[in-house]
Structures are given as structure tokens and as C-alpha cells.
N, C-alpha and C. Protein backbone atom coordinates (compact mmCIF):
# COMPACT_ATOMS: atom_id res chain seq x y z
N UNK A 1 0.84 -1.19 0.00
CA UNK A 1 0.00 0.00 0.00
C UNK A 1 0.88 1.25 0.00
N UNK A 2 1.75 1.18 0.76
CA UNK A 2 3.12 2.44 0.95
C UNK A 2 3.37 2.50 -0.27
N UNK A 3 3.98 1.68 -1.34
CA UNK A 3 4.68 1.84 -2.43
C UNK A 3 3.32 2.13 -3.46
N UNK A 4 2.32 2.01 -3.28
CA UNK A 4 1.54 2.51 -4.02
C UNK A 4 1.17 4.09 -4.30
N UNK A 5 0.87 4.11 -2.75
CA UNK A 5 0.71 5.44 -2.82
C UNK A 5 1.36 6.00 -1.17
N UNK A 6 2.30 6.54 -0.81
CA UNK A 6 3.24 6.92 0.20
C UNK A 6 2.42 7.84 0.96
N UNK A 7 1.64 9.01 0.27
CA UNK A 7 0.89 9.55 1.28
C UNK A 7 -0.81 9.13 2.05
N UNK A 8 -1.00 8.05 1.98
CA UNK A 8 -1.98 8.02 2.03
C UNK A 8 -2.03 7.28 3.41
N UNK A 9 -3.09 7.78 4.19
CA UNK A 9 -2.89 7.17 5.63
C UNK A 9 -3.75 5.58 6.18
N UNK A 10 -2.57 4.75 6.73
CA UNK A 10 -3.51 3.53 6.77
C UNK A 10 -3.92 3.64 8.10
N UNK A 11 -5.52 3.36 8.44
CA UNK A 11 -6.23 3.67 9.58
C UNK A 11 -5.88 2.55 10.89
N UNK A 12 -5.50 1.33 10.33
CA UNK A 12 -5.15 0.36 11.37
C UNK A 12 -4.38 -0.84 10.81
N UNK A 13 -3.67 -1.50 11.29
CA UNK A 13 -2.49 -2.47 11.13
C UNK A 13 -3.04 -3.68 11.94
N UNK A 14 -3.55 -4.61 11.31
CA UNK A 14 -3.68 -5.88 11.79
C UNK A 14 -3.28 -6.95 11.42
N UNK A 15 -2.96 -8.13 12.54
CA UNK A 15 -2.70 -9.39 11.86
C UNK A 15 -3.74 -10.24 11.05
N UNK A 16 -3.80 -10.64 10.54
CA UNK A 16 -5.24 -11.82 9.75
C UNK A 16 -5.61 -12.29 11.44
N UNK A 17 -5.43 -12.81 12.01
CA UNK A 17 -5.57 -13.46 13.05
C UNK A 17 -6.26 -12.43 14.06
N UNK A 18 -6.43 -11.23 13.76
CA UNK A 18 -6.66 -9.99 15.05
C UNK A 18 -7.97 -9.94 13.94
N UNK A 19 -7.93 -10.30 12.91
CA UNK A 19 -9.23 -9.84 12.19
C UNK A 19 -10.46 -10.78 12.03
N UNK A 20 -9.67 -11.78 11.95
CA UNK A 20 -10.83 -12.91 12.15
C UNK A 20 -11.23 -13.14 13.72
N UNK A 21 -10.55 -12.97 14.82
CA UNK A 21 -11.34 -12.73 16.01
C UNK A 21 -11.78 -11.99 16.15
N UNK A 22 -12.00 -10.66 15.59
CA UNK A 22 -12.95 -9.46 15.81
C UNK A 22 -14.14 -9.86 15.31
N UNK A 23 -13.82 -10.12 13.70
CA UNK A 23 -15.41 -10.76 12.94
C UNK A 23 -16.06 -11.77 13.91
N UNK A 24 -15.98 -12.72 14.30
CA UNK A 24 -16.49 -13.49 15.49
C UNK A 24 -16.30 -13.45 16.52
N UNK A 25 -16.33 -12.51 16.99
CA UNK A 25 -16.49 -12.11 18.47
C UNK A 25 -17.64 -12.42 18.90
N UNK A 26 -18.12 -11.36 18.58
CA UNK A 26 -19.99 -11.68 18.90
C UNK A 26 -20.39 -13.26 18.53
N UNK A 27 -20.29 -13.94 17.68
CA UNK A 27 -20.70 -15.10 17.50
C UNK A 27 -20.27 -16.03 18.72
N UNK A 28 -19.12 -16.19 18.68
CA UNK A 28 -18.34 -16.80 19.90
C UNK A 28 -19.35 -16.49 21.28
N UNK A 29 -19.74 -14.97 21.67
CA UNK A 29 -19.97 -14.86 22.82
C UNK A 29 -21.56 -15.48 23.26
N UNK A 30 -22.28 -15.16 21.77
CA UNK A 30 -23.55 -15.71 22.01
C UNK A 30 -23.52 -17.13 22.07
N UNK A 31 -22.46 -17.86 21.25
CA UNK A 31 -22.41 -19.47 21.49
C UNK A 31 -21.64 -20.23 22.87
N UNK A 32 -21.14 -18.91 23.74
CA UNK A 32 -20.97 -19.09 25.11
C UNK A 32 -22.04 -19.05 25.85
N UNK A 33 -22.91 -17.93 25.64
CA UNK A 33 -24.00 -17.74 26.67
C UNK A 33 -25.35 -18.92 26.14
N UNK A 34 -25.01 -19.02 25.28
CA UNK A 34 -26.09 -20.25 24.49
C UNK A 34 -25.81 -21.47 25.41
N UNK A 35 -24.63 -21.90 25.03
CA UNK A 35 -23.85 -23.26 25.80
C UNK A 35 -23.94 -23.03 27.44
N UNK A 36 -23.83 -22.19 28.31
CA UNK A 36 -24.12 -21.74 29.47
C UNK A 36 -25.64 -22.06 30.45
N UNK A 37 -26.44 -21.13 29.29
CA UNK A 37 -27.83 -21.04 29.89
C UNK A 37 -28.17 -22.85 29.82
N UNK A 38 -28.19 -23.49 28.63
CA UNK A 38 -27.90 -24.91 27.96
C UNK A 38 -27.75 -25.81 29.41
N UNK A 39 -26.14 -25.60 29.79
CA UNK A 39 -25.95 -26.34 30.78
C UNK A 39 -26.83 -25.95 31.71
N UNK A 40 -27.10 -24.55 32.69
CA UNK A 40 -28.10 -24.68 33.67
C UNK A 40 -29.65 -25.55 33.59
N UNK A 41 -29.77 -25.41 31.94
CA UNK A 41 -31.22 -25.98 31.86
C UNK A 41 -31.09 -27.70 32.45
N UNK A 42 -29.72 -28.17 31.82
CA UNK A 42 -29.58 -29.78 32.12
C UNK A 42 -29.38 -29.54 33.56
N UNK A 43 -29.09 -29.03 33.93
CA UNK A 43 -28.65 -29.40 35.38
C UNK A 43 -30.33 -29.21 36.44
N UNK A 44 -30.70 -28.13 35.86
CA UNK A 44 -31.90 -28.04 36.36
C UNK A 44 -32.98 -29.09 36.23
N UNK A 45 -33.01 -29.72 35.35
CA UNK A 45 -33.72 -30.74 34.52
C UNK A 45 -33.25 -32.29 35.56
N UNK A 46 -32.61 -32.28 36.07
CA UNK A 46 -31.57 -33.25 36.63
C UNK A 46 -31.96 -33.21 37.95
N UNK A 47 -32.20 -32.18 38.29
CA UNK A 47 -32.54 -32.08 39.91
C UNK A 47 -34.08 -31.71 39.99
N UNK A 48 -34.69 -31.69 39.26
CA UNK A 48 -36.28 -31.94 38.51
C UNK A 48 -36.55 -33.31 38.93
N UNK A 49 -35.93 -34.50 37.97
CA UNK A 49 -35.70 -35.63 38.44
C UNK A 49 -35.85 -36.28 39.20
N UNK A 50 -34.34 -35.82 39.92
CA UNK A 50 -33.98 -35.82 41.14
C UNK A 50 -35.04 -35.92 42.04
N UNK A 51 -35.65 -34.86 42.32
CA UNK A 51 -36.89 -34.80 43.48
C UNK A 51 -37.66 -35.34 43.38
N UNK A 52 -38.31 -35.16 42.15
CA UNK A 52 -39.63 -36.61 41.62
C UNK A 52 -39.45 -38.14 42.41
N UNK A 53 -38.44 -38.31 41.67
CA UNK A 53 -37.82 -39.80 42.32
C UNK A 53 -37.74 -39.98 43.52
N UNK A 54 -37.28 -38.77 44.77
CA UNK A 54 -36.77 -38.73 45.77
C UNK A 54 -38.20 -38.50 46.30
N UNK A 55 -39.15 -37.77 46.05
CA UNK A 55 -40.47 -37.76 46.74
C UNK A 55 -41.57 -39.38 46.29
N UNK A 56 -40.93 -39.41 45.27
CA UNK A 56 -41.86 -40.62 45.14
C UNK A 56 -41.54 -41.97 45.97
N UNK A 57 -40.25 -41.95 45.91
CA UNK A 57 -39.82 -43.26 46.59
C UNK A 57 -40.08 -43.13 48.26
N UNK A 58 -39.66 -41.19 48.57
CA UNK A 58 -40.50 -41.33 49.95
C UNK A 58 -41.89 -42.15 50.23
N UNK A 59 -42.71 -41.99 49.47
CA UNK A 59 -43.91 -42.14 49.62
C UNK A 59 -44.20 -43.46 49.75
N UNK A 60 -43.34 -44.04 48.79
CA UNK A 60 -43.87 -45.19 48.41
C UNK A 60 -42.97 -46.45 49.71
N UNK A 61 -42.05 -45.73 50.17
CA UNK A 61 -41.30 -46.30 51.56
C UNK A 61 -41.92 -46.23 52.67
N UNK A 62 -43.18 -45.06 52.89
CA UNK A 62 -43.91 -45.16 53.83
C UNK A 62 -45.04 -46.47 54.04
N UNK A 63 -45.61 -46.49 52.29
CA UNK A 63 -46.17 -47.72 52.39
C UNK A 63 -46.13 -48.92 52.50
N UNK A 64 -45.04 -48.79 51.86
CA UNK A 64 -44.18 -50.67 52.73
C UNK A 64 -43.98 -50.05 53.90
N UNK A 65 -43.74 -49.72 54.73
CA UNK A 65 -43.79 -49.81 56.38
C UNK A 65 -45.06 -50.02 56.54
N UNK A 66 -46.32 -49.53 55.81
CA UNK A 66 -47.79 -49.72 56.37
C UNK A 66 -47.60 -51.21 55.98
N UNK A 67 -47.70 -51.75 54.76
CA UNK A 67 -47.67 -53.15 54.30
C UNK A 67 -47.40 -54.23 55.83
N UNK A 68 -45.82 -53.84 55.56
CA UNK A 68 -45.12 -54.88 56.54
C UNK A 68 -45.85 -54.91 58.04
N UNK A 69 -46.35 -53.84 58.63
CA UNK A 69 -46.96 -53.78 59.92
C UNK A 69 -48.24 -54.21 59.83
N UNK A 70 -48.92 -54.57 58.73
CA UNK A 70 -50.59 -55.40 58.40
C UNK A 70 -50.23 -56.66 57.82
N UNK A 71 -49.12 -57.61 58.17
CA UNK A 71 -48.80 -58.89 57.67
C UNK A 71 -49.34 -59.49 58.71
N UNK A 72 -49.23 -61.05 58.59
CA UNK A 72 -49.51 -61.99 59.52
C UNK A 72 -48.47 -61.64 60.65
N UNK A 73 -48.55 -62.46 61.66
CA UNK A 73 -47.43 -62.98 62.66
C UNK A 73 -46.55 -63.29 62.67
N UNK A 74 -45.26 -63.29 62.79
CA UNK A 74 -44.25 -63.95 62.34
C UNK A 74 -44.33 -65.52 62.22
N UNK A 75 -43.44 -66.24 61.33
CA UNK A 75 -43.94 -67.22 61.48
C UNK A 75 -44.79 -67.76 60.46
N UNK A 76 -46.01 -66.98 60.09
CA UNK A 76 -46.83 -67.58 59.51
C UNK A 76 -47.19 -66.43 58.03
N UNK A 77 -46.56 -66.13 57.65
CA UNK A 77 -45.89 -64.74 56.58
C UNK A 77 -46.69 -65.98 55.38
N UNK A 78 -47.63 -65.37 54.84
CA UNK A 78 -47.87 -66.43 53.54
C UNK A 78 -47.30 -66.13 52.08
N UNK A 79 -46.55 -64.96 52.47
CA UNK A 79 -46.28 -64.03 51.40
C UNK A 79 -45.57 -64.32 50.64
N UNK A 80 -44.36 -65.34 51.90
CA UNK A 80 -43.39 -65.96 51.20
C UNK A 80 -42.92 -67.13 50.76
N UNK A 81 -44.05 -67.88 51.32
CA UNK A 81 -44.60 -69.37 50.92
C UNK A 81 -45.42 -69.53 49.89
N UNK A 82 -44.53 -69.40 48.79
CA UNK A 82 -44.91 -68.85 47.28
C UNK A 82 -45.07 -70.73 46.83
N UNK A 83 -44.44 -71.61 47.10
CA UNK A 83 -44.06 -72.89 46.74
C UNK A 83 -44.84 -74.08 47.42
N UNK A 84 -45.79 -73.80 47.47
CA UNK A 84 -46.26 -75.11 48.71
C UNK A 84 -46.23 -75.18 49.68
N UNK A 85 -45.93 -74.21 50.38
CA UNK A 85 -45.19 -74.00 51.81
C UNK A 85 -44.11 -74.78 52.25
N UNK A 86 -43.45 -74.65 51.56
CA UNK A 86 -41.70 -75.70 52.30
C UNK A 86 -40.70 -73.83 52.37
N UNK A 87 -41.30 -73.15 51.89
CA UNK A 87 -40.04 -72.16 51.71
C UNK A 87 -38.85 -71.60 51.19
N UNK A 88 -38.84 -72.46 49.71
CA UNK A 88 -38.25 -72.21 48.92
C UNK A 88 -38.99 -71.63 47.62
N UNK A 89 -37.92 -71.02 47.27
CA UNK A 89 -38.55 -70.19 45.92
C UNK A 89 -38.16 -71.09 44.59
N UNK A 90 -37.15 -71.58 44.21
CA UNK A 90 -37.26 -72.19 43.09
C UNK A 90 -37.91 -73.78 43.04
């Protein structure tokens, strides 16, 4: 450009490399905050889950304690005398 024309003023001096990170800057930053929000959603989604499972299985742990406390007597459990009553399962 100098040897072209000597007086003419160049406004800025960059590497290729200073220019192609400027052009995608912005792209880059929105595909950070994209990827970001992204992860909170999984994680949120996860502990969504999480509680479902964790309230359900409460619940459902209360009722086997009701179960087990409305069985027979010990002893006489028919529940598990699946076989003829000898007490084996296979």
C-alpha cells in the first residue's frame, strides 16, 4: 500500500488473526451464553428428576412400612410361601 501510494494514511495495522477474532467475536460470545444457559437448563432438569424420584420413593417407603406392619405374625408370613409351603422359591 506504501509503495503505491506513500501519502496516504492507513487507519489500522492488523494481523489476519486480530481480524478474524474481531469478525467473530460476537458469535463466539452468544455461542458461550447459548452453551451456558444450555448447561443450567440440564442441570436443572436433573434435579427436577432428582426430586420426583426422591419424593416418590419417599412415599412409596412409607407404604411398605404400612404393608409390613398389616402382615400376619411372624412365622406364619404367607407371602413368602410362594411354593407349597416348604419355603423355597425355586
Amino acid at each position: 500500500m506504501h509503495v503505491l501510494e506513500p501519502q496516504a494514511a492507513i487507519p489500522s495495522i492488523q494481523t489476519m488473526r486480530q481480524v478474524v477474532a474481531s469478525s467473530v467475536s460476537e458469535q463466539r460470545f452468544q455461542v458461550i451464553l447459548l452453551g451456558t444457559f444450555a448447561a443450567i437448563a440440564v442441570v436443572l432438569a436433573c434435579l427436577g428428576i432428582y426430586g420426583v424420584l426422591a419424593f416418590t420413593i419417599s412415599r412409596r417407603t412409607s407404604d411398605i412400612g404400612r404393608a409390613n406392619g398389616s402382615r400376619s405374625p411372624a412365622g406364619h408370613d404367607s407371602d413368602f410361601n410362594t411354593c407349597g409351603g416348604n419355603g423355597q422359591f425355586w
